[in-house]
PDB file of N, CA and C in Angstrom:
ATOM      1  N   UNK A   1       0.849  -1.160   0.000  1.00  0.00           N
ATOM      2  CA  UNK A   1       0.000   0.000   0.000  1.00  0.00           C
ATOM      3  C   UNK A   1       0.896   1.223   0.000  1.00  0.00           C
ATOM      4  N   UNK A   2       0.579   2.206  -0.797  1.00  0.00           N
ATOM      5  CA  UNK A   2       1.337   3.308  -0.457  1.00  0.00           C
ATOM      6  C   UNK A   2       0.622   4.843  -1.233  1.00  0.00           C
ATOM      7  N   UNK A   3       1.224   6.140  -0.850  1.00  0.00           N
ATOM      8  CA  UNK A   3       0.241   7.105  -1.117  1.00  0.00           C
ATOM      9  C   UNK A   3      -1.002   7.114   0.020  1.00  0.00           C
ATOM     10  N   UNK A   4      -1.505   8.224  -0.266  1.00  0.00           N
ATOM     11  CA  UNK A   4      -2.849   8.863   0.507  1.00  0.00           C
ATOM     12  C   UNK A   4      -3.673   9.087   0.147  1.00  0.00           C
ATOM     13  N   UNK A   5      -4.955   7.522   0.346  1.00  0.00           N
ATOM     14  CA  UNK A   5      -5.894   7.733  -0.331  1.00  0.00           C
ATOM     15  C   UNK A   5      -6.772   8.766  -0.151  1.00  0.00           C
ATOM     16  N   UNK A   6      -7.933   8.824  -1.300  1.00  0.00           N
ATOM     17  CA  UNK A   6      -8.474   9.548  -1.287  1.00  0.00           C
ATOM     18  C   UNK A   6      -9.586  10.030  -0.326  1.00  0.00           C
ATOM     19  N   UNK A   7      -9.923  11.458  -0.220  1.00  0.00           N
ATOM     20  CA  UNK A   7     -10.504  11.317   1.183  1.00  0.00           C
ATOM     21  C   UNK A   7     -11.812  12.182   1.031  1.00  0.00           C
ATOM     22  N   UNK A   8     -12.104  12.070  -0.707  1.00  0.00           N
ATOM     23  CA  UNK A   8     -13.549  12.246  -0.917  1.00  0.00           C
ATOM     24  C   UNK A   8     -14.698  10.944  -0.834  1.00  0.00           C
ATOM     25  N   UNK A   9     -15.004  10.467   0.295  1.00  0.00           N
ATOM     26  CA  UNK A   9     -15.720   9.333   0.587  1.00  0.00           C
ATOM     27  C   UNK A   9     -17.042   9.429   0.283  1.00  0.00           C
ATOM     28  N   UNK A  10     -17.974   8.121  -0.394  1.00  0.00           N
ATOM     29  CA  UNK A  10     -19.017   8.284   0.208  1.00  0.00           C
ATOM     30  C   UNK A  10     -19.816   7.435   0.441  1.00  0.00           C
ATOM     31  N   UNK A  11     -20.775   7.386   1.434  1.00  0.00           N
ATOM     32  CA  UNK A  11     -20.967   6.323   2.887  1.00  0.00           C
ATOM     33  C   UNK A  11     -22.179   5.594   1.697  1.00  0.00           C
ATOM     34  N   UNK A  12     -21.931   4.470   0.930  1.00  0.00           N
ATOM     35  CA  UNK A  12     -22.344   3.674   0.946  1.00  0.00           C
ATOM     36  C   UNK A  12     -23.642   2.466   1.903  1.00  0.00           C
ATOM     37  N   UNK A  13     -22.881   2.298   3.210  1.00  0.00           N
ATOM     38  CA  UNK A  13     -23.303   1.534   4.321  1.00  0.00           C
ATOM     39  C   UNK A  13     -23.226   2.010   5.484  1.00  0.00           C
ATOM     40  N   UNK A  14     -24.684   2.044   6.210  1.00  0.00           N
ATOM     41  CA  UNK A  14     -24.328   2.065   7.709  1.00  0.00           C
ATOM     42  C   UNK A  14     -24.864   0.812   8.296  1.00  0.00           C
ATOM     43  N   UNK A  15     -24.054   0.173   9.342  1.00  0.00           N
ATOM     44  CA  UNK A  15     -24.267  -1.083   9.384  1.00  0.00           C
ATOM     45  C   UNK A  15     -23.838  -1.477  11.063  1.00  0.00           C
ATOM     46  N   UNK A  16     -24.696  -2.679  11.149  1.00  0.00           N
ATOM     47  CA  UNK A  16     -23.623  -3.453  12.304  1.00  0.00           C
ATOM     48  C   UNK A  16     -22.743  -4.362  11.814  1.00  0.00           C
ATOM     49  N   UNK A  17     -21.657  -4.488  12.383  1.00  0.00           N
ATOM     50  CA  UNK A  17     -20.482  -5.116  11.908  1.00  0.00           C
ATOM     51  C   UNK A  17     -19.976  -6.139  13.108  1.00  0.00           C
ATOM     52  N   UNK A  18     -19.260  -7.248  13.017  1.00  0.00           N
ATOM     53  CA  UNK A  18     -18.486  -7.899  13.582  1.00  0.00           C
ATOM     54  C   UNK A  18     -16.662  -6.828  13.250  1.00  0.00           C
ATOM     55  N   UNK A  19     -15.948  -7.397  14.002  1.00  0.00           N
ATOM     56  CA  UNK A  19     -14.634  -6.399  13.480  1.00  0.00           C
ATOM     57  C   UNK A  19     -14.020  -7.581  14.406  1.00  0.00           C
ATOM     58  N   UNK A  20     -12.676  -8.304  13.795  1.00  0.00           N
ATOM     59  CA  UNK A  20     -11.642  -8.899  14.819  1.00  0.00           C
ATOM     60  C   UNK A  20     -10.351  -9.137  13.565  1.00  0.00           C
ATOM     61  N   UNK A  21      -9.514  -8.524  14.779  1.00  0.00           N
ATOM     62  CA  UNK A  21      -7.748  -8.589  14.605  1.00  0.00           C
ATOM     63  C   UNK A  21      -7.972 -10.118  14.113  1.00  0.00           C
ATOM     64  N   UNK A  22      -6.908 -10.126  12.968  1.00  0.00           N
ATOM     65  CA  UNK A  22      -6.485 -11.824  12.582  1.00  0.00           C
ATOM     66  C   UNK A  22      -4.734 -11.847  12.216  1.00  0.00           C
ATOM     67  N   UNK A  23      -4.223 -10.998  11.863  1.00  0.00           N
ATOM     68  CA  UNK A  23      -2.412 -10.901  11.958  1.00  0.00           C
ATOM     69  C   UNK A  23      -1.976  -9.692  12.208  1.00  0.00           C
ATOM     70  N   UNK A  24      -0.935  -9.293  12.505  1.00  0.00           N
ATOM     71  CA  UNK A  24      -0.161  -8.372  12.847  1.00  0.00           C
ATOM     72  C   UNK A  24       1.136  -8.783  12.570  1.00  0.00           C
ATOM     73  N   UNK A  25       1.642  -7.888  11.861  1.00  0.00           N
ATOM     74  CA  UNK A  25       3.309  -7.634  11.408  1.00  0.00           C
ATOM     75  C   UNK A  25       4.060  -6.250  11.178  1.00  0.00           C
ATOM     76  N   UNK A  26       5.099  -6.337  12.346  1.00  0.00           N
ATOM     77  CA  UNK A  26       6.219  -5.620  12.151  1.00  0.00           C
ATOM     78  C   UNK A  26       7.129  -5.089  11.244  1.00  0.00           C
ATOM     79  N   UNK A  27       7.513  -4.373  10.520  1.00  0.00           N
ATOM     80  CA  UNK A  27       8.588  -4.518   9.652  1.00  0.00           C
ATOM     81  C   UNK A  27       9.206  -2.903   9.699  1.00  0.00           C
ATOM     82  N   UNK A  28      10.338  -2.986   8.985  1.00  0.00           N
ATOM     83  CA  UNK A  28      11.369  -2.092   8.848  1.00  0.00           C
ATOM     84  C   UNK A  28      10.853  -1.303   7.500  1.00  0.00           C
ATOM     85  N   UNK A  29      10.609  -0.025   7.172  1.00  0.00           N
ATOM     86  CA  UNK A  29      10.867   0.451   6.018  1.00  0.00           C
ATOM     87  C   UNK A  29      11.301   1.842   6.105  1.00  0.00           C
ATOM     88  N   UNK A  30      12.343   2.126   5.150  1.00  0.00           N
ATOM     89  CA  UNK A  30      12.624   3.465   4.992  1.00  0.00           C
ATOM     90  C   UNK A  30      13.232   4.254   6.642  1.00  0.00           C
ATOM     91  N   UNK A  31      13.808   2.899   7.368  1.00  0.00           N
ATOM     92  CA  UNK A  31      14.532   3.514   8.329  1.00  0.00           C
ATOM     93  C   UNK A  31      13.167   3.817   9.683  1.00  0.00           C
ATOM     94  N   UNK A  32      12.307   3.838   8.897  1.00  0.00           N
ATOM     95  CA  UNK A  32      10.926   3.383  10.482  1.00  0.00           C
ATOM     96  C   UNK A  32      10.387   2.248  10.525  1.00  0.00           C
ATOM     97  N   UNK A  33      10.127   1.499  11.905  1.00  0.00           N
ATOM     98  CA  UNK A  33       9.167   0.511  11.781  1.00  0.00           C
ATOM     99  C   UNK A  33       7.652   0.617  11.670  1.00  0.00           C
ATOM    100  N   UNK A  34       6.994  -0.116  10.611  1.00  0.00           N
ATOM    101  CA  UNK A  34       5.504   0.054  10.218  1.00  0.00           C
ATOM    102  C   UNK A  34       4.802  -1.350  10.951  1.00  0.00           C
ATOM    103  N   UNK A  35       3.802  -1.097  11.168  1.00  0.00           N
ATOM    104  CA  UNK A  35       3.327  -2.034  11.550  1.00  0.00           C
ATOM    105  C   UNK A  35       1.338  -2.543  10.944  1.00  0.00           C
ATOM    106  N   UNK A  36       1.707  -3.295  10.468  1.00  0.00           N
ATOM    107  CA  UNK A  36       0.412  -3.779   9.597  1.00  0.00           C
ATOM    108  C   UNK A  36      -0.542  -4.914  10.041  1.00  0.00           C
ATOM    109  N   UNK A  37      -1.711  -4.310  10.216  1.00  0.00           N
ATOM    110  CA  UNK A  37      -2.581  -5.545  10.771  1.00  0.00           C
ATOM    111  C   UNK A  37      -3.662  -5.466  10.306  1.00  0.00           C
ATOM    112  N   UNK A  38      -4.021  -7.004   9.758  1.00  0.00           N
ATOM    113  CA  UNK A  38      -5.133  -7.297   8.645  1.00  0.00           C
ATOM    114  C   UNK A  38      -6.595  -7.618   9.872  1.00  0.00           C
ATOM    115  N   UNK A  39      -7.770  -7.276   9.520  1.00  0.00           N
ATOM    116  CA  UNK A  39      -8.932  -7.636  10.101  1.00  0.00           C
ATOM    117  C   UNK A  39      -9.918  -8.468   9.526  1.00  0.00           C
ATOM    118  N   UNK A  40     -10.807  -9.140  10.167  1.00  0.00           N
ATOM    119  CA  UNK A  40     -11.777  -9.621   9.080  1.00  0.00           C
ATOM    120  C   UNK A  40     -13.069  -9.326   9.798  1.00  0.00           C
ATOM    121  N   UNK A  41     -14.124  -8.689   8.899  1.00  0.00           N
ATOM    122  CA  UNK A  41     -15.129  -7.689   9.457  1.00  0.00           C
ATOM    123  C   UNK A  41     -16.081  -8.497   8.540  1.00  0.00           C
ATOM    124  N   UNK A  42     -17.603  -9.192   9.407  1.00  0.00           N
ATOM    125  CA  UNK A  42     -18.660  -9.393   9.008  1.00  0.00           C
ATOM    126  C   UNK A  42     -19.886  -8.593   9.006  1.00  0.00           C
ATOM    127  N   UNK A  43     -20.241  -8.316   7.920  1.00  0.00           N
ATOM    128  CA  UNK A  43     -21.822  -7.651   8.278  1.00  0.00           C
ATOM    129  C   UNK A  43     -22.793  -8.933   7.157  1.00  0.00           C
ATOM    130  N   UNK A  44     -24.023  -8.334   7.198  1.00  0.00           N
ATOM    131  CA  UNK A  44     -25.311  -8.340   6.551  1.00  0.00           C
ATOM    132  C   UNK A  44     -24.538  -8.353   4.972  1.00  0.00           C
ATOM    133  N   UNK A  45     -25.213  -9.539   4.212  1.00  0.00           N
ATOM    134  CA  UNK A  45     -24.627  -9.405   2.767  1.00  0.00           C
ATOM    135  C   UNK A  45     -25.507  -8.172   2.158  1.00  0.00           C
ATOM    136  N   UNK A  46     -24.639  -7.165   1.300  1.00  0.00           N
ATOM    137  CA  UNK A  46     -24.950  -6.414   0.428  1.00  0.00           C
ATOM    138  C   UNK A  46     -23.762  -6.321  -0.820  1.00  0.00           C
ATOM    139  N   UNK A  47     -24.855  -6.372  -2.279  1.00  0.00           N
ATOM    140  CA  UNK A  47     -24.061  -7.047  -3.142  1.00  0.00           C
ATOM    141  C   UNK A  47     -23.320  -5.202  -3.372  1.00  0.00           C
ATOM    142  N   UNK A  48     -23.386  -4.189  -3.031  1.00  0.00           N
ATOM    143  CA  UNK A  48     -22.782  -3.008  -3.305  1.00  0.00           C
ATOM    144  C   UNK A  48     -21.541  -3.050  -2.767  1.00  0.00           C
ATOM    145  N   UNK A  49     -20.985  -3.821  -1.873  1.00  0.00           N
ATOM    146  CA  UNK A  49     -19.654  -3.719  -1.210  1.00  0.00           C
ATOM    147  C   UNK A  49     -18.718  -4.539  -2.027  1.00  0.00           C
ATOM    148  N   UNK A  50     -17.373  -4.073  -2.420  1.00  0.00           N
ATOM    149  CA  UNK A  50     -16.444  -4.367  -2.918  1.00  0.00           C
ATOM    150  C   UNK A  50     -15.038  -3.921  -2.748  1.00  0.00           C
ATOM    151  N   UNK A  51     -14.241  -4.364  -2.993  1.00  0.00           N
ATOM    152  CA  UNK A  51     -13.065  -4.451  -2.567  1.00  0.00           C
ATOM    153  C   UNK A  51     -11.954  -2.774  -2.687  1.00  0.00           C
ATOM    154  N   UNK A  52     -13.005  -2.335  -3.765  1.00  0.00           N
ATOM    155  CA  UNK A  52     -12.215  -0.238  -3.767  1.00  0.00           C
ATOM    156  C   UNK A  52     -12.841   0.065  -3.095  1.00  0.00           C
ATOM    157  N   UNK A  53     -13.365   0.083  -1.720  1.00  0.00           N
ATOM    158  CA  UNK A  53     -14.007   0.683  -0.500  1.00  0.00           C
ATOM    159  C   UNK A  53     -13.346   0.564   0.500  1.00  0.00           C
ATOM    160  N   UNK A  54     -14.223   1.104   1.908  1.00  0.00           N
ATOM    161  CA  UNK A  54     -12.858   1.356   2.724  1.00  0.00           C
ATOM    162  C   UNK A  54     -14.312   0.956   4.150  1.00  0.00           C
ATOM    163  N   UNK A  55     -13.413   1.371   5.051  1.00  0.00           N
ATOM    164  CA  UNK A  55     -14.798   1.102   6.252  1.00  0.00           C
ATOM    165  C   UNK A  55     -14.186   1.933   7.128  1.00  0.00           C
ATOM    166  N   UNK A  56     -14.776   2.851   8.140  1.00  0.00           N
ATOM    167  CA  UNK A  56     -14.713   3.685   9.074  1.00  0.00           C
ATOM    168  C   UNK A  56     -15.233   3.149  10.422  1.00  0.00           C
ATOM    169  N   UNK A  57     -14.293   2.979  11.620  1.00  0.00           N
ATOM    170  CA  UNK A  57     -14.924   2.017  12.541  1.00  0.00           C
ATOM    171  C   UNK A  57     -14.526   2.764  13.887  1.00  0.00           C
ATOM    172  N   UNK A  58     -14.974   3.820  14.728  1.00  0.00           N
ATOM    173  CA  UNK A  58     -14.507   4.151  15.714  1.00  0.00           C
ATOM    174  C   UNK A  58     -13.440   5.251  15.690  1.00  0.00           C
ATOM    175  N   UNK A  59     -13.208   6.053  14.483  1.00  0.00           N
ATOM    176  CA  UNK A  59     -12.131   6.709  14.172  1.00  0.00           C
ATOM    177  C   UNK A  59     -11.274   6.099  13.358  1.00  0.00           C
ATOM    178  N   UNK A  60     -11.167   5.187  13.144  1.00  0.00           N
ATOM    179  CA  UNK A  60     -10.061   4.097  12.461  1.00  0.00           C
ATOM    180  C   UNK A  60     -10.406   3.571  11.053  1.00  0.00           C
ATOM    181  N   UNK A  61      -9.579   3.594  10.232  1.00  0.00           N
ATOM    182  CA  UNK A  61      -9.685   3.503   8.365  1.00  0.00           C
ATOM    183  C   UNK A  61      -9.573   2.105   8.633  1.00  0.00           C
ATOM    184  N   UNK A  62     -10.023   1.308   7.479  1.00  0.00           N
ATOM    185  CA  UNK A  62      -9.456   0.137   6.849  1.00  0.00           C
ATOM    186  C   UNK A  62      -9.655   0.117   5.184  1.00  0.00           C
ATOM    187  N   UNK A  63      -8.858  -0.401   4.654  1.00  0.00           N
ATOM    188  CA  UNK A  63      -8.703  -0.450   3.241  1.00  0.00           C
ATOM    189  C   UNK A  63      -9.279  -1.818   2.841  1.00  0.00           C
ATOM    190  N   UNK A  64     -10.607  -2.031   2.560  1.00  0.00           N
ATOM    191  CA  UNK A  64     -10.459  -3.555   2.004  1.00  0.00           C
ATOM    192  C   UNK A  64      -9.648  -4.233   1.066  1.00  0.00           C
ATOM    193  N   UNK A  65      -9.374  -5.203   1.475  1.00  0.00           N
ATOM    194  CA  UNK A  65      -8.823  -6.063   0.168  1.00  0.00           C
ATOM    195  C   UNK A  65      -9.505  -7.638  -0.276  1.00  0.00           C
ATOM    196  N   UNK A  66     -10.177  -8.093   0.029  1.00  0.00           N
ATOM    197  CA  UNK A  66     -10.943  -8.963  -0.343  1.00  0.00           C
ATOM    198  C   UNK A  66     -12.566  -8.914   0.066  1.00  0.00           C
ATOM    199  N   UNK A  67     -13.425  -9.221  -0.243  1.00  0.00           N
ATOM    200  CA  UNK A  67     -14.694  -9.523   0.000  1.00  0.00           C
ATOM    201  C   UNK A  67     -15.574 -10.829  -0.709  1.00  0.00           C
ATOM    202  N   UNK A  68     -16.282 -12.135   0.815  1.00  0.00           N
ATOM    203  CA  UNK A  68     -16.245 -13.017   0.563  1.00  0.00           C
ATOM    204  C   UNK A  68     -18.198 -13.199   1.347  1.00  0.00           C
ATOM    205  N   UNK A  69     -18.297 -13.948   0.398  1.00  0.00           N
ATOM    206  CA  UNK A  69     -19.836 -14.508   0.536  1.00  0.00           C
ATOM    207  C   UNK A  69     -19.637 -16.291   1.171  1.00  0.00           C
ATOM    208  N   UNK A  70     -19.086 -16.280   2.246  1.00  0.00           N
ATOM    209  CA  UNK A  70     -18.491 -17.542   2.522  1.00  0.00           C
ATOM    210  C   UNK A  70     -19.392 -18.720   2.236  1.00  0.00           C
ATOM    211  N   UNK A  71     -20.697 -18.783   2.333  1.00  0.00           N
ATOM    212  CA  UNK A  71     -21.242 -19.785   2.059  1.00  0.00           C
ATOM    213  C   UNK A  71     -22.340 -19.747   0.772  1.00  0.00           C
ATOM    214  N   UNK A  72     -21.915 -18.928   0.216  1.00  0.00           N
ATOM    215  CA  UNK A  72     -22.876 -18.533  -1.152  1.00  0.00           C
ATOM    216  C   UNK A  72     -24.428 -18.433  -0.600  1.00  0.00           C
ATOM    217  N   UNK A  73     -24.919 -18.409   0.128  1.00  0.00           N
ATOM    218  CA  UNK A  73     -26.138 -17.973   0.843  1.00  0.00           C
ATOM    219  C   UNK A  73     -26.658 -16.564   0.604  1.00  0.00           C
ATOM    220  N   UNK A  74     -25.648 -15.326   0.188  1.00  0.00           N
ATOM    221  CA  UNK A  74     -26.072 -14.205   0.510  1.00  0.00           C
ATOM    222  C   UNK A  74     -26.630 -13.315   1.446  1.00  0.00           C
ATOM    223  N   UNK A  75     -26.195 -14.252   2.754  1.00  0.00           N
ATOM    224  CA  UNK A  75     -26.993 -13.599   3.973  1.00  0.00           C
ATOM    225  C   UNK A  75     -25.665 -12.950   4.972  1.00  0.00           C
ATOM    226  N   UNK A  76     -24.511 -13.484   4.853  1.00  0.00           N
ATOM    227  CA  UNK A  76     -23.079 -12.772   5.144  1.00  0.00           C
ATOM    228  C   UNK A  76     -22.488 -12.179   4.510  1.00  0.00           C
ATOM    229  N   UNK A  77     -21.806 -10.935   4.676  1.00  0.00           N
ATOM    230  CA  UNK A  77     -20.206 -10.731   4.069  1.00  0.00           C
ATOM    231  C   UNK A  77     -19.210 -10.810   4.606  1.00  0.00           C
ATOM    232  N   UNK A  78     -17.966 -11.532   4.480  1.00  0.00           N
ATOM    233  CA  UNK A  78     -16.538 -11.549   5.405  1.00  0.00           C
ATOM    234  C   UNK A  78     -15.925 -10.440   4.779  1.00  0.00           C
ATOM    235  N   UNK A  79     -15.410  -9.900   5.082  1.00  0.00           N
ATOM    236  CA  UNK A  79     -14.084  -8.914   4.245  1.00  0.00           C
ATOM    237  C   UNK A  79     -12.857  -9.130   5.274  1.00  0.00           C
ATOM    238  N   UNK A  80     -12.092  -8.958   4.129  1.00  0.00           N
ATOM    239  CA  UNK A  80     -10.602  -9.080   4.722  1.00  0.00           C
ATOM    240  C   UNK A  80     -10.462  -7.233   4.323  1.00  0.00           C
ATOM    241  N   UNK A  81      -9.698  -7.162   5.457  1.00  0.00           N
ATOM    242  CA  UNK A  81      -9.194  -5.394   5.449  1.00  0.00           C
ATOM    243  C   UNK A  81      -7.755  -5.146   5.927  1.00  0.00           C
ATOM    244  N   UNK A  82      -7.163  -4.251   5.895  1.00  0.00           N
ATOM    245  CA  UNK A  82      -6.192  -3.886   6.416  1.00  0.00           C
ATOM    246  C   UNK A  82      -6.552  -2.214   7.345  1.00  0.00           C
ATOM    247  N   UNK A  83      -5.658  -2.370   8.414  1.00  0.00           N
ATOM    248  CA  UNK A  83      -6.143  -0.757   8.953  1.00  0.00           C
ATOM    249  C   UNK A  83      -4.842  -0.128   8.250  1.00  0.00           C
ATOM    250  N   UNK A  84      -5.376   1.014   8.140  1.00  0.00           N
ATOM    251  CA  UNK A  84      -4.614   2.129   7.691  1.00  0.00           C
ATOM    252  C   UNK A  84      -4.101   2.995   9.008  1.00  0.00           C
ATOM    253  N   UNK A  85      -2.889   2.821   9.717  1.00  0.00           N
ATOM    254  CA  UNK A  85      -2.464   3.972  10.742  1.00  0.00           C
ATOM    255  C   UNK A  85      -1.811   4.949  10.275  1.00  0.00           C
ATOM    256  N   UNK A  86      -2.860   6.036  10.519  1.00  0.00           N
ATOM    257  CA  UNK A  86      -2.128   7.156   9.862  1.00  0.00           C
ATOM    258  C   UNK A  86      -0.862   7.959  10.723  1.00  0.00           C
ATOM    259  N   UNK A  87       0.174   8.195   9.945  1.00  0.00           N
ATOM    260  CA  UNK A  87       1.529   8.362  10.417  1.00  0.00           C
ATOM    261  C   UNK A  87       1.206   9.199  11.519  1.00  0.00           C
ATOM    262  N   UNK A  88       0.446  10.267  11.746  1.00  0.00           N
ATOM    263  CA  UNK A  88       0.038  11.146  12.938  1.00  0.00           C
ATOM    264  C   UNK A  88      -0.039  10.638  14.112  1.00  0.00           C
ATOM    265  N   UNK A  89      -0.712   9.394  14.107  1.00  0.00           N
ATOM    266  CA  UNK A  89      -1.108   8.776  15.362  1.00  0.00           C
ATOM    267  C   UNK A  89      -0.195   8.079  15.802  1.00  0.00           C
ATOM    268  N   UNK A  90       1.026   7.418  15.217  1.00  0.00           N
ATOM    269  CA  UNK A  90       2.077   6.713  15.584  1.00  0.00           C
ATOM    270  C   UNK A  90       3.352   7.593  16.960  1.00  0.00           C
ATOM    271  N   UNK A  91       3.404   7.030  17.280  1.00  0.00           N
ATOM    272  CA  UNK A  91       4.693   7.195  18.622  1.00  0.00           C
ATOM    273  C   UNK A  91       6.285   6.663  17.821  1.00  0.00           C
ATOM    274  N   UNK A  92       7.173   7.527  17.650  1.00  0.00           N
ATOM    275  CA  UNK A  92       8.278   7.166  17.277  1.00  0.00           C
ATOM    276  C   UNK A  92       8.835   6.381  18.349  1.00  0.00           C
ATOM    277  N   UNK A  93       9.545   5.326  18.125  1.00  0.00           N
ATOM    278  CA  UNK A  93       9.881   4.689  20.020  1.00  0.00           C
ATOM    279  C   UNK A  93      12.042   4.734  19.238  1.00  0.00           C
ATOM    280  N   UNK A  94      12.365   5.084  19.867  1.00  0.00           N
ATOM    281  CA  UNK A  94      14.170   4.839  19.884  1.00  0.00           C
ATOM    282  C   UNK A  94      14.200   3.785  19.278  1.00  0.00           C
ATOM    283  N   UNK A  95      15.434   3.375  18.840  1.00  0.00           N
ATOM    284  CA  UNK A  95      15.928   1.793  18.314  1.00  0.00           C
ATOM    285  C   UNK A  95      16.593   1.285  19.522  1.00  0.00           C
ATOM    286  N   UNK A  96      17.719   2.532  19.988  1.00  0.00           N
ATOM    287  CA  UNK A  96      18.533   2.502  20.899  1.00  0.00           C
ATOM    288  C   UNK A  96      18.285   2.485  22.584  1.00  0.00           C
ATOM    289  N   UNK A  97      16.687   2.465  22.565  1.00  0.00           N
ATOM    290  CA  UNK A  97      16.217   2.102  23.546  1.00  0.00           C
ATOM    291  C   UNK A  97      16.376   2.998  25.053  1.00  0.00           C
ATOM    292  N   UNK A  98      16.714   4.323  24.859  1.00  0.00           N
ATOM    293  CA  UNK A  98      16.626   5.483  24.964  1.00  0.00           C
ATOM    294  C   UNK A  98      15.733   6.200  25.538  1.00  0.00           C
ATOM    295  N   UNK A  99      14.346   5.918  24.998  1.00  0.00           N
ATOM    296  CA  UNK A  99      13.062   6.055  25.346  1.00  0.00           C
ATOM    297  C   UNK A  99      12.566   5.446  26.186  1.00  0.00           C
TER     298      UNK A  99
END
């Protein structure tokens, strides 16, 4: 992922949702550590949701990247998402342990 998406939105869905953490990873780039963690968020199937959308949950972005009708029923949607932390909200922490 990279760049700043766009931040002319528009609200598609208001919904109840399931929302739960499923990985988290660390990594090094560009001399900071990023840290990336994928979610998988159920609601109510609606065939308008797709994968160039995003979801707003408490203050917090996610970028979808998949969307799944797990049992072909049409009565769920799973989505796989990623959150987006925007660099603002991050805490620089030392390498050198300093902090």
């Amino acid at each position: 992922m990279g760049g700043t998406p766009d931040t002319n939105y528009k609200l598609v869905k208001k919904t109840w949702a399931s929302i739960e953490a499923v990985t988290g990873k660390d990594q090094l780039a560009a001399g900071a550590f990023i840290e990336t963690v994928t979610h998988k968020v159920t609601v109510r199937y609606d065939k308008r949701i797709n994968a160039s959308q995003w979801i707003f949950f408490k203050g917090r972005q996610f970028q979808i990247t998949a969307v799944m009708n797990p049992d072909e029923t049409t009565k769920l949607l799973v989505i796989q998402c990623v959150e987006v932390n925007d660099s603002r909200q991050q805490t620089v922490q030392p390498v050198d342990g300093t902090g």
